[in-house]
C-alpha atoms as a PDB file:
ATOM      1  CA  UNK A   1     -17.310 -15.887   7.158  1.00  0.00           C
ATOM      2  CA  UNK A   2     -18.722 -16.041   3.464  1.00  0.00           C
ATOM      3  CA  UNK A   3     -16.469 -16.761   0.716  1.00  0.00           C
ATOM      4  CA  UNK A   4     -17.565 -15.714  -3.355  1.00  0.00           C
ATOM      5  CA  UNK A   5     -16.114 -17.481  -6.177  1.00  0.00           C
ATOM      6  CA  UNK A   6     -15.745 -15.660  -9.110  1.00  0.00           C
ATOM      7  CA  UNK A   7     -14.011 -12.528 -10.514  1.00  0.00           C
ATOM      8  CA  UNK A   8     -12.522 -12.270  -6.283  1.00  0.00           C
ATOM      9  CA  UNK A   9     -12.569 -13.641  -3.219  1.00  0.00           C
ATOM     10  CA  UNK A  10     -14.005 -10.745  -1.022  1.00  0.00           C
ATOM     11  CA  UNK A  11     -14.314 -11.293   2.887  1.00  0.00           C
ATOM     12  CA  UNK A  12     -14.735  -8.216   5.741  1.00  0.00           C
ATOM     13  CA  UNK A  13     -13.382  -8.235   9.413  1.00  0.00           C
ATOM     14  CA  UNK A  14     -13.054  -5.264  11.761  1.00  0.00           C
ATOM     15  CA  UNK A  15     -10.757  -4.786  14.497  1.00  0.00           C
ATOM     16  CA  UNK A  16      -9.885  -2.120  17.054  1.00  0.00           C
ATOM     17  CA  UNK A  17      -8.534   1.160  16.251  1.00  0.00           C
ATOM     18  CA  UNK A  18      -6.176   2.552  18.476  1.00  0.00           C
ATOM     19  CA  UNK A  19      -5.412   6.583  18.323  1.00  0.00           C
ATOM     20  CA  UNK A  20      -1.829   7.606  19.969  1.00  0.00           C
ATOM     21  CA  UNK A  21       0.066  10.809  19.591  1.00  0.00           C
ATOM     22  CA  UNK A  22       1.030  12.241  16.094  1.00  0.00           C
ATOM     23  CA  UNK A  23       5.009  12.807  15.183  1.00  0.00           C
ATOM     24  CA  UNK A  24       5.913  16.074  14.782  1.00  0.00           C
ATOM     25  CA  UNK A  25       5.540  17.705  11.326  1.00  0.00           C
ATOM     26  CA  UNK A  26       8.224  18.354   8.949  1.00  0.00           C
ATOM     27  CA  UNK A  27       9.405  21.711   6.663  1.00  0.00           C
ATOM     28  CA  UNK A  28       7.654  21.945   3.994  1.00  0.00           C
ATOM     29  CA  UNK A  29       9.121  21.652   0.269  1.00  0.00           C
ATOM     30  CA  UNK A  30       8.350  23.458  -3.265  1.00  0.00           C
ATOM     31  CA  UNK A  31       5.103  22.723  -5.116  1.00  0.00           C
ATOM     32  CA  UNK A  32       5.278  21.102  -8.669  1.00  0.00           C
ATOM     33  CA  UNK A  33       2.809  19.950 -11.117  1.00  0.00           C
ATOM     34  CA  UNK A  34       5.558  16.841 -11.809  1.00  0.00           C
ATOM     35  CA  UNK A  35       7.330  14.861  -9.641  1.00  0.00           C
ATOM     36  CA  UNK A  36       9.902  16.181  -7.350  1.00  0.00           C
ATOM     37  CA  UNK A  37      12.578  14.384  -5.092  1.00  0.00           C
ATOM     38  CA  UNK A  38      12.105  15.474  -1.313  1.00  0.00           C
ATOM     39  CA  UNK A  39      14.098  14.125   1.729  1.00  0.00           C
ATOM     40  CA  UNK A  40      12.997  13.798   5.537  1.00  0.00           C
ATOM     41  CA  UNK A  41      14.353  12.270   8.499  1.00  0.00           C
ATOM     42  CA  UNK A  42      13.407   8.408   9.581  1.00  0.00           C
ATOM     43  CA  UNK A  43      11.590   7.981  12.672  1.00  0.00           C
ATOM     44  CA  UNK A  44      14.634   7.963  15.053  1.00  0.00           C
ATOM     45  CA  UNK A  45      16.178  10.841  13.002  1.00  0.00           C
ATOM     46  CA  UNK A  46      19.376   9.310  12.200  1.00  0.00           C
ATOM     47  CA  UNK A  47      18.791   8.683   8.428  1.00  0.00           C
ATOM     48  CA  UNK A  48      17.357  11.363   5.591  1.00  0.00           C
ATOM     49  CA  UNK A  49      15.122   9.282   3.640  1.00  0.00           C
ATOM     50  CA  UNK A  50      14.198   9.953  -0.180  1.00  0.00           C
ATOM     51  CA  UNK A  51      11.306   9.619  -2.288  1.00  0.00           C
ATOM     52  CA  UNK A  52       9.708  11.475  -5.085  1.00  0.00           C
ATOM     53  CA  UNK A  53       6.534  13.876  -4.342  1.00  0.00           C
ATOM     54  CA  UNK A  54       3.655  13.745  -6.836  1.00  0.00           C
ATOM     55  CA  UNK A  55       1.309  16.694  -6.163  1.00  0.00           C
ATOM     56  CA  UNK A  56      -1.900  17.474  -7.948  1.00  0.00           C
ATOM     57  CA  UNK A  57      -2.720  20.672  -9.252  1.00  0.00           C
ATOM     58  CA  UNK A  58      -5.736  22.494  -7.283  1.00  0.00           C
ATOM     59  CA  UNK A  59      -5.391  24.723  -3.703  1.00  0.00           C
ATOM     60  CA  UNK A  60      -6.783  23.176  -0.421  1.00  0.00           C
ATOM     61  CA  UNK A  61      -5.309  20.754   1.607  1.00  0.00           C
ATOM     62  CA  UNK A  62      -5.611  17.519  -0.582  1.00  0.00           C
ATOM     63  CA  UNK A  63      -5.927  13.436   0.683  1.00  0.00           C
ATOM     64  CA  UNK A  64      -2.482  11.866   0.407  1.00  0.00           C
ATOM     65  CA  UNK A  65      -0.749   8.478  -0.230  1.00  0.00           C
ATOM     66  CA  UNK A  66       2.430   7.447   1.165  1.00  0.00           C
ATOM     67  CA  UNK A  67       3.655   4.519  -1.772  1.00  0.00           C
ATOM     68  CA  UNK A  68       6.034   1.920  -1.173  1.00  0.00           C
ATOM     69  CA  UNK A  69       8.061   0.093  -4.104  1.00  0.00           C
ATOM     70  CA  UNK A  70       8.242  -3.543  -3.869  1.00  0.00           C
ATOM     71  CA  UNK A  71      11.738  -5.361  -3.535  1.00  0.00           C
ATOM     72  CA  UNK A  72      12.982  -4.548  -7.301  1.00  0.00           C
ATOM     73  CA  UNK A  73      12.990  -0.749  -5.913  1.00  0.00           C
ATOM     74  CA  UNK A  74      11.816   2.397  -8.021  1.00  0.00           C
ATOM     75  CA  UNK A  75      11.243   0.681 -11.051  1.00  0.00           C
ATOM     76  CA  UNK A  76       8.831   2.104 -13.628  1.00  0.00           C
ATOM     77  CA  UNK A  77       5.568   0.633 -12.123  1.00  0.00           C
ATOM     78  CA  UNK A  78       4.997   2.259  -8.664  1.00  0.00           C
ATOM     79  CA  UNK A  79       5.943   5.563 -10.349  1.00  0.00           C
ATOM     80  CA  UNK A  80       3.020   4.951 -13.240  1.00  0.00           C
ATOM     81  CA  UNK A  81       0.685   4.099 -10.091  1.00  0.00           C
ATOM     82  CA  UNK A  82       1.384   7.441  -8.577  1.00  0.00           C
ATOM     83  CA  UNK A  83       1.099   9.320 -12.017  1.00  0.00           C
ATOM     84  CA  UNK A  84      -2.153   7.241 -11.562  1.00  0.00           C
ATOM     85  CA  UNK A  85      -3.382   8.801  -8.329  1.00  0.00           C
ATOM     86  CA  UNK A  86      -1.571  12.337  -8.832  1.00  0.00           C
ATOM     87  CA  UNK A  87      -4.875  12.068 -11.602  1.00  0.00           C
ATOM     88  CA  UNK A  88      -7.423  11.012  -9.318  1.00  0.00           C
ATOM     89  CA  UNK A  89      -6.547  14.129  -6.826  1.00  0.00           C
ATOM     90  CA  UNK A  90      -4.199  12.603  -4.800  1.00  0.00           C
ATOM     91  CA  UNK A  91      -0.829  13.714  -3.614  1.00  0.00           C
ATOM     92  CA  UNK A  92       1.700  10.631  -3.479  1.00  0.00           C
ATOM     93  CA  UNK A  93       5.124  10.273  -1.877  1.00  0.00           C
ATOM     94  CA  UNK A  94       6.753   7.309  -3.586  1.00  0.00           C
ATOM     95  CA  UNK A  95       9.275   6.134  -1.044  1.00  0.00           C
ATOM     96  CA  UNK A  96      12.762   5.113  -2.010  1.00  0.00           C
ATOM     97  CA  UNK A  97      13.961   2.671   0.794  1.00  0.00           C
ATOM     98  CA  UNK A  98      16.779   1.561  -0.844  1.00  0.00           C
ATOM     99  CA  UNK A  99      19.074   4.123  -1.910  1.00  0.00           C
ATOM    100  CA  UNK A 100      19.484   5.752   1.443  1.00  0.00           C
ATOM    101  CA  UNK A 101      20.596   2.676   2.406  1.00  0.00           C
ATOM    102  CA  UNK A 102      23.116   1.804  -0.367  1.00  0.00           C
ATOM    103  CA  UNK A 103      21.000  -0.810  -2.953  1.00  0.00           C
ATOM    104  CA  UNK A 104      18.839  -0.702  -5.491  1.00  0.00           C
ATOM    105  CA  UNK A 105      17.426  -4.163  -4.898  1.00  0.00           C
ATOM    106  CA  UNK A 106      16.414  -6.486  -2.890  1.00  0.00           C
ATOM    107  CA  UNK A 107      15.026  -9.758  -4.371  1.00  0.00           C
ATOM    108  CA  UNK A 108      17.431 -12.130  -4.450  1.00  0.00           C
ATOM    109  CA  UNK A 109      18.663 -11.408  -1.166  1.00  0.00           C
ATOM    110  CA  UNK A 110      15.950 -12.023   1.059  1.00  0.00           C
ATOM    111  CA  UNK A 111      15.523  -9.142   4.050  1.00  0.00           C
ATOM    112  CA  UNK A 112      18.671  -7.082   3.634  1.00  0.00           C
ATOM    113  CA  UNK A 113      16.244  -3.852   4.583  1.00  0.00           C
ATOM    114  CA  UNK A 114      13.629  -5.703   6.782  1.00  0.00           C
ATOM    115  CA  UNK A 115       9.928  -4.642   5.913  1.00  0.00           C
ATOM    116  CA  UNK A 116       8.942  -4.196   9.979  1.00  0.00           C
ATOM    117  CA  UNK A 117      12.168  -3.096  11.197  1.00  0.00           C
ATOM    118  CA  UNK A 118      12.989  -1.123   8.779  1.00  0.00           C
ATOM    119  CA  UNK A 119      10.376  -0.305   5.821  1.00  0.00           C
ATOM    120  CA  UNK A 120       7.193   0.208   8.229  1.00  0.00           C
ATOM    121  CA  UNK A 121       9.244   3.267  10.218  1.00  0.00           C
ATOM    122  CA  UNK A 122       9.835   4.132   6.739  1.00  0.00           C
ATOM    123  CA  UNK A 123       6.121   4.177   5.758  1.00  0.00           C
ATOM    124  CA  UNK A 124       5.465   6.365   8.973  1.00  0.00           C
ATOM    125  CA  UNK A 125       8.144   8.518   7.900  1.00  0.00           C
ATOM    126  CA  UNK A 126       6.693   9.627   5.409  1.00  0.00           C
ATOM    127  CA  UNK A 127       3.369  10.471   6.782  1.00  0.00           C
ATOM    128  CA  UNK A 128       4.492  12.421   9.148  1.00  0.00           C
ATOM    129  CA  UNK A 129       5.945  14.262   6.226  1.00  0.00           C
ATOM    130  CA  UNK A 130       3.120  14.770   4.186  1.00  0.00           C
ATOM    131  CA  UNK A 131       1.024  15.926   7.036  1.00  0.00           C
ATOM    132  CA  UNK A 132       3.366  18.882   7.638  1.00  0.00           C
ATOM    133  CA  UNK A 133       2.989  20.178   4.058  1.00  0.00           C
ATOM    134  CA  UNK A 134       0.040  22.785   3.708  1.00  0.00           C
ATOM    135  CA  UNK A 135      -1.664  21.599   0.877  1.00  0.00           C
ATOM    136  CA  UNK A 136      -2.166  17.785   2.505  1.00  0.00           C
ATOM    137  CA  UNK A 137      -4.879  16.991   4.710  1.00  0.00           C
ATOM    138  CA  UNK A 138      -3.125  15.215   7.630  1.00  0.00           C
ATOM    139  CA  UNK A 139      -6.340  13.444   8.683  1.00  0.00           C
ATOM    140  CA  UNK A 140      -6.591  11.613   4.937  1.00  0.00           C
ATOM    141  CA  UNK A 141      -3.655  10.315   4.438  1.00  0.00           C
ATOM    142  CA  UNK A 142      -3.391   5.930   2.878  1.00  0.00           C
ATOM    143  CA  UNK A 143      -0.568   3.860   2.850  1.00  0.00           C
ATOM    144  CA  UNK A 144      -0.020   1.705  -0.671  1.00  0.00           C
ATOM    145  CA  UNK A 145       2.350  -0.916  -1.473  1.00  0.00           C
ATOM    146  CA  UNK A 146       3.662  -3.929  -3.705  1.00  0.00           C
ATOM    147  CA  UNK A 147       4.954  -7.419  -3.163  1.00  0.00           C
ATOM    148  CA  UNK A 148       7.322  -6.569  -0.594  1.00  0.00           C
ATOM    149  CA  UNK A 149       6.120  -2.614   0.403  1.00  0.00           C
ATOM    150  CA  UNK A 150       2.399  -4.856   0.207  1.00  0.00           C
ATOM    151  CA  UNK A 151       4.056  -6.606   3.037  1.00  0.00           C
ATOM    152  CA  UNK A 152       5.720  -3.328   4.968  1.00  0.00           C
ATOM    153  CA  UNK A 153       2.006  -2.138   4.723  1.00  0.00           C
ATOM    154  CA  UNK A 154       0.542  -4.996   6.288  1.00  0.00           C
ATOM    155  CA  UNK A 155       2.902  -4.187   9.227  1.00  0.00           C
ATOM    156  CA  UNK A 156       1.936  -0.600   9.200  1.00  0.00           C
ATOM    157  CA  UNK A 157      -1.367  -1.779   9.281  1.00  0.00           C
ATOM    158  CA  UNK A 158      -0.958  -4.243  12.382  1.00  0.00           C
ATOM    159  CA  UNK A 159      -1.894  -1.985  15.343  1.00  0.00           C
ATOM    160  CA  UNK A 160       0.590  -3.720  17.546  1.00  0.00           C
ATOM    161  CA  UNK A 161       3.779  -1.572  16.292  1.00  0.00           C
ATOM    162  CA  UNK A 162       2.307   2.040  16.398  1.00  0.00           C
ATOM    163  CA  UNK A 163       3.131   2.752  19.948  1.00  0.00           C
ATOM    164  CA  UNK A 164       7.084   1.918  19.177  1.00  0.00           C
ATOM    165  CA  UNK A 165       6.503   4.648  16.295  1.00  0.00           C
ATOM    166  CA  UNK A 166       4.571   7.119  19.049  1.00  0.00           C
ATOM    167  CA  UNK A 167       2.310   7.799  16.073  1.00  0.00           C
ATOM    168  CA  UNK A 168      -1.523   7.592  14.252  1.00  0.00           C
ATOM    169  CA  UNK A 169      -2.426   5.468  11.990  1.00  0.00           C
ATOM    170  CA  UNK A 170      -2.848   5.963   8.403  1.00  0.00           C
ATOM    171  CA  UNK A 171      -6.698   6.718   7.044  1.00  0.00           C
ATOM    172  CA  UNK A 172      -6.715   3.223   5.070  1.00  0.00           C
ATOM    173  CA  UNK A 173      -4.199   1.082   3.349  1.00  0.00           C
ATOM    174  CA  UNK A 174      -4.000  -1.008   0.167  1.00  0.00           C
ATOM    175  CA  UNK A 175      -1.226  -4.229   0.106  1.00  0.00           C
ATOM    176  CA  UNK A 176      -0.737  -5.500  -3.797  1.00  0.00           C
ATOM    177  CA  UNK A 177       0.252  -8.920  -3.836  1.00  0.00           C
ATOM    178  CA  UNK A 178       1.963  -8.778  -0.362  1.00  0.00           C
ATOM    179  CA  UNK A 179       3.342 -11.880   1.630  1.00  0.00           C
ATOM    180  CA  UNK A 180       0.755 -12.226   4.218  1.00  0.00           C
ATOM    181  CA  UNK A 181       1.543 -12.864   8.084  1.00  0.00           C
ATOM    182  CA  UNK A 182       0.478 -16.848   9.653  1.00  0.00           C
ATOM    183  CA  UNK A 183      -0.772 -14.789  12.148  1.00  0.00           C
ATOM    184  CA  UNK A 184      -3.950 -12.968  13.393  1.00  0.00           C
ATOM    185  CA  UNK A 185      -3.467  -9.272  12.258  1.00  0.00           C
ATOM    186  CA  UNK A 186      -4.887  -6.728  14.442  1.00  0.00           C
ATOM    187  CA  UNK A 187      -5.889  -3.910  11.676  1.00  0.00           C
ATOM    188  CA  UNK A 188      -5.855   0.167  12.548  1.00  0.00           C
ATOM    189  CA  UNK A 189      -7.415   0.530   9.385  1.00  0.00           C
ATOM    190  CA  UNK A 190      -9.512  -0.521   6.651  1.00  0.00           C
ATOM    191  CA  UNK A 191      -7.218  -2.336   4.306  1.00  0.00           C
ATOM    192  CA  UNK A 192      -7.697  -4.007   0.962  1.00  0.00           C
ATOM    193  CA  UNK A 193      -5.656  -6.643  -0.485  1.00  0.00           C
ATOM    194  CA  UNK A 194      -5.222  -7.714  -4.017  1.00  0.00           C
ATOM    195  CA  UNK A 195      -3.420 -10.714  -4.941  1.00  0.00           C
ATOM    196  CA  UNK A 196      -3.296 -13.491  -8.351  1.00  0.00           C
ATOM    197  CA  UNK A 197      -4.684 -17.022  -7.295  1.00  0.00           C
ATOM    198  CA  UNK A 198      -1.383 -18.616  -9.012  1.00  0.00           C
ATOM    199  CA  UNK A 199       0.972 -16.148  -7.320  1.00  0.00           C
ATOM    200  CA  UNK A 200       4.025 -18.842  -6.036  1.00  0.00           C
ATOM    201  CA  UNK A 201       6.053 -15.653  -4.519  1.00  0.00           C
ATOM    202  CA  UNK A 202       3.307 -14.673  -1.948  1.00  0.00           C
ATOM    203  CA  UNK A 203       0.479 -17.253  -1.595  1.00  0.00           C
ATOM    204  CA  UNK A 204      -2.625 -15.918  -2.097  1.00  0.00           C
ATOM    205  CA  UNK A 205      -3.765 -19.104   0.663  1.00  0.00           C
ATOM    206  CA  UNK A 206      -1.648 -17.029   3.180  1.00  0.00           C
ATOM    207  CA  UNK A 207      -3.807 -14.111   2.966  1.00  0.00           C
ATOM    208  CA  UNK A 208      -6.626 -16.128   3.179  1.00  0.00           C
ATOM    209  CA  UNK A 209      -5.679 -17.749   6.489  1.00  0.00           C
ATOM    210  CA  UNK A 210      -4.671 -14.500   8.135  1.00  0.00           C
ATOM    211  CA  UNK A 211      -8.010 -12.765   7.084  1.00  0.00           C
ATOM    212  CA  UNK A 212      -9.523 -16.322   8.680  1.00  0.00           C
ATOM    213  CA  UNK A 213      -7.709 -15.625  11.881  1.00  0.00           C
ATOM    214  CA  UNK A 214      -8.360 -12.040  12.176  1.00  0.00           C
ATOM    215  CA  UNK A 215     -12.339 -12.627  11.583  1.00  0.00           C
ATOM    216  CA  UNK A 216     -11.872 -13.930  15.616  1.00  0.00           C
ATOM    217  CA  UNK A 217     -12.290 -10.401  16.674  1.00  0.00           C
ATOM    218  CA  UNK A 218     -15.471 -10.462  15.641  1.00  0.00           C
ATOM    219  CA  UNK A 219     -17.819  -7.497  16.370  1.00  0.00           C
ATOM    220  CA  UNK A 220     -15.507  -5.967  18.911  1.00  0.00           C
ATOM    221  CA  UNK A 221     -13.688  -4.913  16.365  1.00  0.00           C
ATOM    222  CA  UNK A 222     -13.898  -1.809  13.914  1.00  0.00           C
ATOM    223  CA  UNK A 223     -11.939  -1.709  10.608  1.00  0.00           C
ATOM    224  CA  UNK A 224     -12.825  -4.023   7.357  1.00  0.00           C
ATOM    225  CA  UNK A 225     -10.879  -6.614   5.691  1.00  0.00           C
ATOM    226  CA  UNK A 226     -11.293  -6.905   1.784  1.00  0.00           C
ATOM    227  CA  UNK A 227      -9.172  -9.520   0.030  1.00  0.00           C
ATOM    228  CA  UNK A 228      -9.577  -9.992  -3.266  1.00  0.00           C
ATOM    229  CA  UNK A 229      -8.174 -13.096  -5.142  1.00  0.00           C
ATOM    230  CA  UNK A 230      -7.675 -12.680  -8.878  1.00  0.00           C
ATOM    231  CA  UNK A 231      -8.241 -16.908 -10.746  1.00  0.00           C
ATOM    232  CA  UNK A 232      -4.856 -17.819 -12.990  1.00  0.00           C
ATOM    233  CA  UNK A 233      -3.175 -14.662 -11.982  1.00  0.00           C
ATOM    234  CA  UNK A 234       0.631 -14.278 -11.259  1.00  0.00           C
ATOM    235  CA  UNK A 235       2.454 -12.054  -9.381  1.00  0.00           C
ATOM    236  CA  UNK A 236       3.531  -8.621 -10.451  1.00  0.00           C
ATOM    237  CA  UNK A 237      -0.106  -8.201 -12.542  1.00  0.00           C
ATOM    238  CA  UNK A 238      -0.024  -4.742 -12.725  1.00  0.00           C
ATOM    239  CA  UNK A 239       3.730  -4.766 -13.471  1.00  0.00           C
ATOM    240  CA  UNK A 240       5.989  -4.563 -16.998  1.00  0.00           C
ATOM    241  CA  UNK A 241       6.603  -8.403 -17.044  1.00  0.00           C
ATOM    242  CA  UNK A 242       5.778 -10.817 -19.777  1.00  0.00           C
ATOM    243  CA  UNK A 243       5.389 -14.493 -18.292  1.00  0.00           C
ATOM    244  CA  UNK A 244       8.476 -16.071 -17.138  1.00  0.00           C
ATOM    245  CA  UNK A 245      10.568 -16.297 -13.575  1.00  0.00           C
ATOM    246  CA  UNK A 246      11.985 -13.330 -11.918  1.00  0.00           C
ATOM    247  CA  UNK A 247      14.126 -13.942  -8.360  1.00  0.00           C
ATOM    248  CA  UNK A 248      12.701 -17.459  -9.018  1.00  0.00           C
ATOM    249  CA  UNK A 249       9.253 -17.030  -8.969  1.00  0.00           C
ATOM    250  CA  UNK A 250       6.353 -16.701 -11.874  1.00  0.00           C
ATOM    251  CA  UNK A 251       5.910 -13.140 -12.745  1.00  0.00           C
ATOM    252  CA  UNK A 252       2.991 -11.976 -15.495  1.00  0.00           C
ATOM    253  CA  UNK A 253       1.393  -8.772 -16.728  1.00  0.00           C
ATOM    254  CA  UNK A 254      -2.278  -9.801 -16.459  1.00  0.00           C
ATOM    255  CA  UNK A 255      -3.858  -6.314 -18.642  1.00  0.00           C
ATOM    256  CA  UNK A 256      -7.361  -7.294 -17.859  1.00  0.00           C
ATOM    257  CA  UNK A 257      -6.592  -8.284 -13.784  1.00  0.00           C
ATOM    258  CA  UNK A 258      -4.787  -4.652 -13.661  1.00  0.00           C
ATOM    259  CA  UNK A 259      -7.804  -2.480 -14.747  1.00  0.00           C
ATOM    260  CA  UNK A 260     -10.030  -4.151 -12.731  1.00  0.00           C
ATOM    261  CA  UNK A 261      -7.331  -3.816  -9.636  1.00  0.00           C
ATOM    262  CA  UNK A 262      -6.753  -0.086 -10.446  1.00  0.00           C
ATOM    263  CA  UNK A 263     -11.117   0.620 -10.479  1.00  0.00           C
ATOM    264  CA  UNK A 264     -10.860  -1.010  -7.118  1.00  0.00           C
ATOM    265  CA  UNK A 265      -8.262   1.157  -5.659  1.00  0.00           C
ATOM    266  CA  UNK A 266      -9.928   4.172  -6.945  1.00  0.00           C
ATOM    267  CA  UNK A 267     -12.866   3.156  -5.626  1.00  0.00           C
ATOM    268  CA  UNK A 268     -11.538   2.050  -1.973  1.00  0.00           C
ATOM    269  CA  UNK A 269     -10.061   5.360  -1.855  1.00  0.00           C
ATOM    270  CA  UNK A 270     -12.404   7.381  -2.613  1.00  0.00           C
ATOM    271  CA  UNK A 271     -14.412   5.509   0.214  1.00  0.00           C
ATOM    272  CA  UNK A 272     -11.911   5.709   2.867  1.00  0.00           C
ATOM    273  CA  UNK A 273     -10.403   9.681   2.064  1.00  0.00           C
ATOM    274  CA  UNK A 274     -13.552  11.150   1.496  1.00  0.00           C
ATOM    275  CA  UNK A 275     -12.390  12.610  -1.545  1.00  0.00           C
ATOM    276  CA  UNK A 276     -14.807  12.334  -4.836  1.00  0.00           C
ATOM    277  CA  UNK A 277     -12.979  11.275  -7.862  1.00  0.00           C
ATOM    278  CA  UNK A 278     -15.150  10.404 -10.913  1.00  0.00           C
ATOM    279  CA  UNK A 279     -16.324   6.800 -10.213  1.00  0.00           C
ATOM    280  CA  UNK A 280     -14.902   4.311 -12.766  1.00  0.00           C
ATOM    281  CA  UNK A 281     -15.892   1.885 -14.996  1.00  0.00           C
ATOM    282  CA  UNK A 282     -15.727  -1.558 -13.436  1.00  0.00           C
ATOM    283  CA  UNK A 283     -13.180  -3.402 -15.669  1.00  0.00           C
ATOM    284  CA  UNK A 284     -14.100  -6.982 -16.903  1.00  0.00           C
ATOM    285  CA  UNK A 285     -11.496  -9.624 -15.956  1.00  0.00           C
ATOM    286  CA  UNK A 286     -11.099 -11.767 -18.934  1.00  0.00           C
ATOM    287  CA  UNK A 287     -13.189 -15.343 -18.449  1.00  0.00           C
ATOM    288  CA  UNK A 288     -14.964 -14.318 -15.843  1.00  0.00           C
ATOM    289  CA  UNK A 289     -18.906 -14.727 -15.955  1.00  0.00           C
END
């Protein structure tokens, strides 16, 4: 393993990919240049979940991203994010957790609505949606979240839990400042992690020591690892927050950190969909060399 100081840390792993049987697709719901709210049934089918639908304008069957909020719920940021992708081609279904479940949020009460129990059926939920609607291509289809939905995605990610879910995996996935497992994480995807060097809500050393762990697969393994580790950045960079304490932890809008995080999603997934979006500028993060 090879670490590089600088702008990121950046290491790659690959594990195994495991392909199991797809869930059954579900009806299909009006097309909209803005966002619409759609509902679909959780994996077991005893819960409609909700979300809002973010479709791009253009025919053909377009590369998708299922987005999941972090524990403060649908607040303004995850819906600029899919505003953000909605741009660069993608259709997004921003998944509300929360309200079908009777809160709003989450962060001061630790798992009320677990992220693997609960929030990574969720995530697989809404795939299955998506890759029932005709103008998503069911074989392109990411999984994106923050803080806590970074977490939920970490689980979707972990190849252990798909074949509860009797499902495939998702084309890639992308985990914002997540709390990282202490364990070895066997990846069904290529997934890229961004997270602030000073974040005291989810350590970026954790997500160092489970990419560490997972690099024992070595080359029997097939998906990639990125984690990327943003010097004197707090959590929530990408957020509305000036810097203070939120649920008891350092929170901070960090402009420079959040262009440079959004060129590297666009660039990841453009990679890992296939799709061609303009390639971006590659924005500077302030004191860097």
């Amino acid at each position: 393993m090879r670490e590089r100081r600088g702008i990121f840390f950046s290491v790659a792993v690959s594990v195994i990919l495991i392909v199991v049987l797809g869930l059954a697709p579900a009806p299909g719901q009006p097309t909209s240049p803005a966002a619409v709210d759609v509902t679909f049934p959780d994996t077991v089918g005893t819960l409609q979940l909700s979300g809002q639908l973010y479709r791009p304008d253009g025919p053909g069957a377009l590369p998708a991203v299922v987005a999941l909020h972090g524990c403060g719920g649908m607040q303004p940021m995850p819906h600029r994010w899919a505003r953000t992708l909605q741009q660069w081609g993608y259709v997004v279904l921003l998944v509300d957790s929360f309200s079908p479940r009777g809160t709003t949020n989450i962060c001061g009460s630790g798992l009320s609505v677990d992220p693997l129990y609960v929030r990574m059926p969720d995530a697989y939920a809404a795939q299955a949606y998506l890759a029932g609607q005709p103008f998503v291509d069911r074989t392109r289809i990411a999984v994106m979240g923050w803080s806590h939905g970074g977490a939920t995605t970490l689980y979707a990610v972990d190849d252990i839990y798909l074949p509860r879910l009797n499902t495939v995996p998702c084309k890639a996935a992308i985990a914002m400042y997540p709390g990282c497992l202490l364990r070895l994480l066997r990846m069904n995807a290529p997934l890229l992690i961004l997270i602030g060097e000073a974040d005291d809500w989810a350590p970026a050393a954790r997500c160092q020591e489970m990419v560490r762990q997972s690099a024992q697969w070595g080359t029997k393994t097939a998906h990639s690892v990125t984690l990327q580790v943003y010097p004197g950045t707090h959590h929530g960079f990408d957020g509305d927050l000036p810097l203070g304490s939120y649920a008891g932890h350092t929170c901070e809008r960090n402009p420079d950190v959040a262009a440079h995080a959004e060129a590297e999603v666009k660039r990841f997934l453009a990679h890992h969909l296939g799709s061609t979006p303009q390639e971006p500028e590659r924005a500077p993060v302030q004191g860097a060399p």
